[in-house]
Protein backbone atom coordinates (compact mmCIF):
# COMPACT_ATOMS: atom_id res chain seq x y z
CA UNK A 1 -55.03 -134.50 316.43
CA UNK A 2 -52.87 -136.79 318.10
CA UNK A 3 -54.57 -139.78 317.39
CA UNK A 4 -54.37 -138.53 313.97
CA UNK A 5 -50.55 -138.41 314.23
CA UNK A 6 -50.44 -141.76 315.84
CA UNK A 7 -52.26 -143.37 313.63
CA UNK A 8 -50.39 -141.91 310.53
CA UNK A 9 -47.13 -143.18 311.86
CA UNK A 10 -48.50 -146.53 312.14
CA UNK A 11 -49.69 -146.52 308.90
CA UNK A 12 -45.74 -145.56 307.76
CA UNK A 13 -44.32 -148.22 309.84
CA UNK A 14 -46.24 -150.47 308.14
CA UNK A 15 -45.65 -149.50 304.77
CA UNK A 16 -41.99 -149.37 305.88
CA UNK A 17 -41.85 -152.88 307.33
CA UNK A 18 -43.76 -154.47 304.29
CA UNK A 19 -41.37 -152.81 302.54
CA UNK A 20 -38.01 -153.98 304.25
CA UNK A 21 -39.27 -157.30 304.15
CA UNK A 22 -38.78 -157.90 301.03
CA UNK A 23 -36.14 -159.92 299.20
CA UNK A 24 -34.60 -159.54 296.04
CA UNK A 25 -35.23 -163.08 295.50
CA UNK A 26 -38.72 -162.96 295.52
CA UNK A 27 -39.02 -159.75 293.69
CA UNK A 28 -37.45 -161.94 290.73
CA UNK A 29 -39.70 -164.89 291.62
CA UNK A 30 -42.51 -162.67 291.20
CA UNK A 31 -41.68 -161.52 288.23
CA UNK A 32 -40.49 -165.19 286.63
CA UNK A 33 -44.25 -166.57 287.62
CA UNK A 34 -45.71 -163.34 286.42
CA UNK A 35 -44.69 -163.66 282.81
CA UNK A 36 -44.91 -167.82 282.17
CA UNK A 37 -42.77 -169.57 285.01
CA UNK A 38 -39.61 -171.00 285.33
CA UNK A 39 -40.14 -174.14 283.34
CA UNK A 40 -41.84 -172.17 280.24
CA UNK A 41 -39.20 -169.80 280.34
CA UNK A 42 -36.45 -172.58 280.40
CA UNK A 43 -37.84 -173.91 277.71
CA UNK A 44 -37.15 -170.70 275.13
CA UNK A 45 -34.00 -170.45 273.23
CA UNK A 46 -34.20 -167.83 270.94
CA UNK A 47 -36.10 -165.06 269.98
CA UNK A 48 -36.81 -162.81 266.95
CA UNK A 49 -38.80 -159.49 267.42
CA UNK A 50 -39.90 -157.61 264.16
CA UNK A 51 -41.27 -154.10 264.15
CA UNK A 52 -40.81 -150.41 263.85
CA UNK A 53 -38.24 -147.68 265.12
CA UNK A 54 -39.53 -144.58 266.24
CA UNK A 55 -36.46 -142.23 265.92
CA UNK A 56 -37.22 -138.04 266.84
CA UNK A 57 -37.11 -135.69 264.10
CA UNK A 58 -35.97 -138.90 261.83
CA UNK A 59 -37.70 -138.46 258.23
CA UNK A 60 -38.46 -141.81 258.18
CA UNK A 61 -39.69 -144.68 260.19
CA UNK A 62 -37.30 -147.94 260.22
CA UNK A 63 -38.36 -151.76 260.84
CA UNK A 64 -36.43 -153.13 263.27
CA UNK A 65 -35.26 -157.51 263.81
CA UNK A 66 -33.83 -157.98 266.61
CA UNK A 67 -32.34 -161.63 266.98
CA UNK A 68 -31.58 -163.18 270.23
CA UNK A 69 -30.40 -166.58 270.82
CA UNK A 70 -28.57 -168.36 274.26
CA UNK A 71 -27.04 -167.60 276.26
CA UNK A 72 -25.82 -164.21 274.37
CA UNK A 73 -25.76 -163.79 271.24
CA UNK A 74 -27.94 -160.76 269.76
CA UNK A 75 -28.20 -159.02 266.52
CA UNK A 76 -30.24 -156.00 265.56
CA UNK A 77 -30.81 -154.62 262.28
CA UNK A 78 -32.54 -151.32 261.23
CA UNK A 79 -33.89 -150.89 257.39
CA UNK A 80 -35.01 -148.09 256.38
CA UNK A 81 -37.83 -147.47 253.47
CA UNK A 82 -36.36 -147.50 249.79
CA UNK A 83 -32.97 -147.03 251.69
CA UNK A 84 -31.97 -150.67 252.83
CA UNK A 85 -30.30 -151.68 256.09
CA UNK A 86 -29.26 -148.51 257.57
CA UNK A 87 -27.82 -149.68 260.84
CA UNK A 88 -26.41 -153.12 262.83
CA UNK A 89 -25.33 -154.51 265.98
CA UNK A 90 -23.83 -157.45 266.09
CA UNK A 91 -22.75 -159.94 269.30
CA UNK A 92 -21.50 -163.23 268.06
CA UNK A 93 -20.30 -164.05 271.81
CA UNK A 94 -16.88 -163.50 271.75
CA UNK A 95 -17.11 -159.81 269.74
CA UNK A 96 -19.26 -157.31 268.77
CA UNK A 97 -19.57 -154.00 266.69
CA UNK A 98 -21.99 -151.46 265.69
CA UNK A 99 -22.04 -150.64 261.75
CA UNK A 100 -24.03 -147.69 260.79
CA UNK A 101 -23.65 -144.94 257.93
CA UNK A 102 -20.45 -147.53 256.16
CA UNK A 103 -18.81 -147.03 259.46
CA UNK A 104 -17.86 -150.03 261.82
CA UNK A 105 -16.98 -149.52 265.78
CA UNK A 106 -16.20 -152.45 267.46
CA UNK A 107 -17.73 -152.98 271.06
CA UNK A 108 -15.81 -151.35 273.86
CA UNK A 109 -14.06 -153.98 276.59
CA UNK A 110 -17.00 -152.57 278.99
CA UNK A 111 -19.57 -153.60 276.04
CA UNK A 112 -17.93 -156.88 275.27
CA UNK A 113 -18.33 -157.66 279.10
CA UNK A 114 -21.79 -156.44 279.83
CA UNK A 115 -22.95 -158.70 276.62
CA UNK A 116 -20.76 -161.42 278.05
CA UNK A 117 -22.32 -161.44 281.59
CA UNK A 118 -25.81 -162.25 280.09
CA UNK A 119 -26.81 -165.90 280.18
CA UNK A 120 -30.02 -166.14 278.77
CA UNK A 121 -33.16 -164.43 277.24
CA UNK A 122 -34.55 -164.36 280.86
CA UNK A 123 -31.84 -163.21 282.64
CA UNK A 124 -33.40 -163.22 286.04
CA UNK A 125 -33.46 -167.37 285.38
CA UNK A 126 -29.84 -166.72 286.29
CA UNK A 127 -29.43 -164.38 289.08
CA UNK A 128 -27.60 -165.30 291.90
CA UNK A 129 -29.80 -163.83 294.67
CA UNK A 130 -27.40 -163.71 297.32
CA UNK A 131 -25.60 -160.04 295.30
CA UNK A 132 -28.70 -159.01 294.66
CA UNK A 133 -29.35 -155.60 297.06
CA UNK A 134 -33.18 -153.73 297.39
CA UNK A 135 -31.84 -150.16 296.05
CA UNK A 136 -35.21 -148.61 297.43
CA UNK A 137 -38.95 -147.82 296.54
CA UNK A 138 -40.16 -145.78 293.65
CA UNK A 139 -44.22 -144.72 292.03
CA UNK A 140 -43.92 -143.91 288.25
CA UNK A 141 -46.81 -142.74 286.36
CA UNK A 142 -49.09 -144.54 289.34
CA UNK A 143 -47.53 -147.89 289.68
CA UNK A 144 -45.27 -148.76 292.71
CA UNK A 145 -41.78 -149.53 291.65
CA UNK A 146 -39.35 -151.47 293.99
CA UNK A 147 -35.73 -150.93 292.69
CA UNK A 148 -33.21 -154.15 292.21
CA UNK A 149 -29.95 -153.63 291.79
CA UNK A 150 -28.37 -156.09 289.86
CA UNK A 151 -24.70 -155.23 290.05
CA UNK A 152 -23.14 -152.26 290.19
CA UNK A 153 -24.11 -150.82 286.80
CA UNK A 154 -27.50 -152.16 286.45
CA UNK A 155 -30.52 -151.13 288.34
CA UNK A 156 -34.40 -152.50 287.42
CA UNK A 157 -37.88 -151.43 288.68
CA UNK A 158 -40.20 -154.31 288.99
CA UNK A 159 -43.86 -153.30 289.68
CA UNK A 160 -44.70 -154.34 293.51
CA UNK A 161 -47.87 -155.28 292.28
CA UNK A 162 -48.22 -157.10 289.09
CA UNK A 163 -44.64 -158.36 289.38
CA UNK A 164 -43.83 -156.91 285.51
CA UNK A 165 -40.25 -155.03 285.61
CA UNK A 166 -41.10 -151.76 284.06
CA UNK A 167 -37.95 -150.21 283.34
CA UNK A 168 -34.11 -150.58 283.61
CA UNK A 169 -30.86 -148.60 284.22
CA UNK A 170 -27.60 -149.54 282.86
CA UNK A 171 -24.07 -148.03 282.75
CA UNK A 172 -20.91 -148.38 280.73
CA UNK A 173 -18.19 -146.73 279.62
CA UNK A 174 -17.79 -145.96 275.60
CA UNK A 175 -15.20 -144.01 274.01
CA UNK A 176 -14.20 -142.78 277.57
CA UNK A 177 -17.29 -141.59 278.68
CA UNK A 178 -19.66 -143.18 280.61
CA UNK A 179 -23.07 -143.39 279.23
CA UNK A 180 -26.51 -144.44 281.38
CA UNK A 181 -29.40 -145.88 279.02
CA UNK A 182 -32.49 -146.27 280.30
CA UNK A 183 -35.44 -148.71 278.77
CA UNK A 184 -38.80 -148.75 279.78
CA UNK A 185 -41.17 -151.84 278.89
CA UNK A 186 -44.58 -151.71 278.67
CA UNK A 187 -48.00 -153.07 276.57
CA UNK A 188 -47.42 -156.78 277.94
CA UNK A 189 -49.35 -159.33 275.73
CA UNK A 190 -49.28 -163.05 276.00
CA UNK A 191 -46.95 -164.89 273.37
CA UNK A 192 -46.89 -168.45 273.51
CA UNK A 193 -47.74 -168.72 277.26
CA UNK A 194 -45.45 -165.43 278.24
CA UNK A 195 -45.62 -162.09 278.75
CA UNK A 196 -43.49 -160.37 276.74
CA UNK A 197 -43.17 -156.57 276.29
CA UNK A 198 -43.90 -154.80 272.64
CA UNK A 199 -42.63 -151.58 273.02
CA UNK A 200 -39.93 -150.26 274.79
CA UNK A 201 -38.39 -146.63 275.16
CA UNK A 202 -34.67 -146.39 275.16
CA UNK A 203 -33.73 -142.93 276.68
CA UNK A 204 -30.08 -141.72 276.41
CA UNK A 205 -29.68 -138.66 277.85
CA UNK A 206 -32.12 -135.93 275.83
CA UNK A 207 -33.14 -138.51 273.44
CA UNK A 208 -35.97 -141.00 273.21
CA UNK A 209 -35.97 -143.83 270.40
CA UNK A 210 -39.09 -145.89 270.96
CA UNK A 211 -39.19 -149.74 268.92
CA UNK A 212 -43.16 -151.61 268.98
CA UNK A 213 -43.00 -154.63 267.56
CA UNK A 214 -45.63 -155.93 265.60
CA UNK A 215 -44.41 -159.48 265.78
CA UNK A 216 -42.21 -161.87 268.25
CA UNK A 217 -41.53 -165.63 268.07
CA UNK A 218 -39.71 -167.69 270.03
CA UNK A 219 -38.07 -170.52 269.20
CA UNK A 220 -36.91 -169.59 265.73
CA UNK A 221 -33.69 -171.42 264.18
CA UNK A 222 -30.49 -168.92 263.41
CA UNK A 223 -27.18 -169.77 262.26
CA UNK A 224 -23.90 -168.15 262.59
CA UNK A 225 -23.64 -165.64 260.39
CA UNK A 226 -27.04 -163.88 261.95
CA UNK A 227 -25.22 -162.55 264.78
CA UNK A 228 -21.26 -162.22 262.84
């Protein structure tokens, strides 16, 4: 039995020390290598993402573009069948508002600076290492999760194995009240040379909205008034 014991705590310590050894920096070099590399990645800037939006209870099922072009500017837009475009979100770079049901709210300060922060498509091209803090060690549905946190509202889960980041955490402040959405990323398929997720779930609090895309392109050529 205590050779059993023994052994068992070596087996901990080891896990342990693996663990504490290491960096965020190479968590995000893992993942950059995992999905294309740093020069492929480099070489993208813009996307466009077309598919569907899975919304609980909703009577219909919207398509979804979602337009993103460096180093921040993003638009979404949500039609709905025999309806038209039911919802947007705008960031030109400087502002940004939601519009849905004739109603326009600009972006909070908080959501004018998180979209502001964001450099790129891939943000962990951009990540200064040396802020970067292991928040701790995580299994989700099977998969071993180590836990970056990016600043002090934004936490991701890369997978310790396959490199992928499998979910994120972020925090700001709307309206007064500070609100925590959580995505998760999966079905990973090859697009052009990278990995790039089609479906993610976006949890706020009780409610799940899922998006799948059916298509993604990178590349494409915007203008102005896509993200105004």
């Amino acid at each position: 039995m205590k050779n059993i014991l023994s052994l068992f705590a070596l087996l901990l310590f080891i896990n342990s020390y693996s663990q504490d050894g290491i960096s965020p920096k190479e968590v995000i070099s893992q993942y950059i290598e995992a999905i294309g590399g740093k020069d492929k990645l480099e070489s993208i800037e813009s996307i466009k993402m077309s598919g569907n939006f899975e919304i609980p209870q909703a009577p219909f099922k919207p398509s979804v573009v979602i337009k993103q072009q460096n180093p921040n500017l993003t638009s979404l837009e949500m039609i709905a069948p025999e309806i038209g475009t039911i919802m947007k979100q705008k960031f030109n770079g400087n502002d940004g508002y939601m519009e849905q049901m004739g109603q326009n709210v600009p972006f909070s300060e908080d959501q004018i600076n998180s979209s502001k922060s964001k450099k790129g498509i891939f943000e962990e091209l951009y990540y200064d290492s040396t802020v970067l803090k292991i928040d701790g060690y995580i299994t989700i549905g099977g998969s071993d999760l180590v836990k970056v946190k990016i600043d002090d509202k934004t936490l991701k889960y890369y997978d310790v194995n396959t490199g992928l980041l499998e979910r994120s955490e972020e925090t700001m402040e709307v309206e007064g009240n500070s609100i925590t959405t959580t995505r998760k990323f999966s079905d990973y398929k090859d697009v052009d040379g990278i990995l790039y997720p089609f479906k993610t779930e976006i949890i706020n609090g009780t409610q799940t909205i899922t998006i799948e895309f059916d298509e993604i392109k990178f590349n494409e050529v915007f203008n102005e008034n896509d993200f105004n």
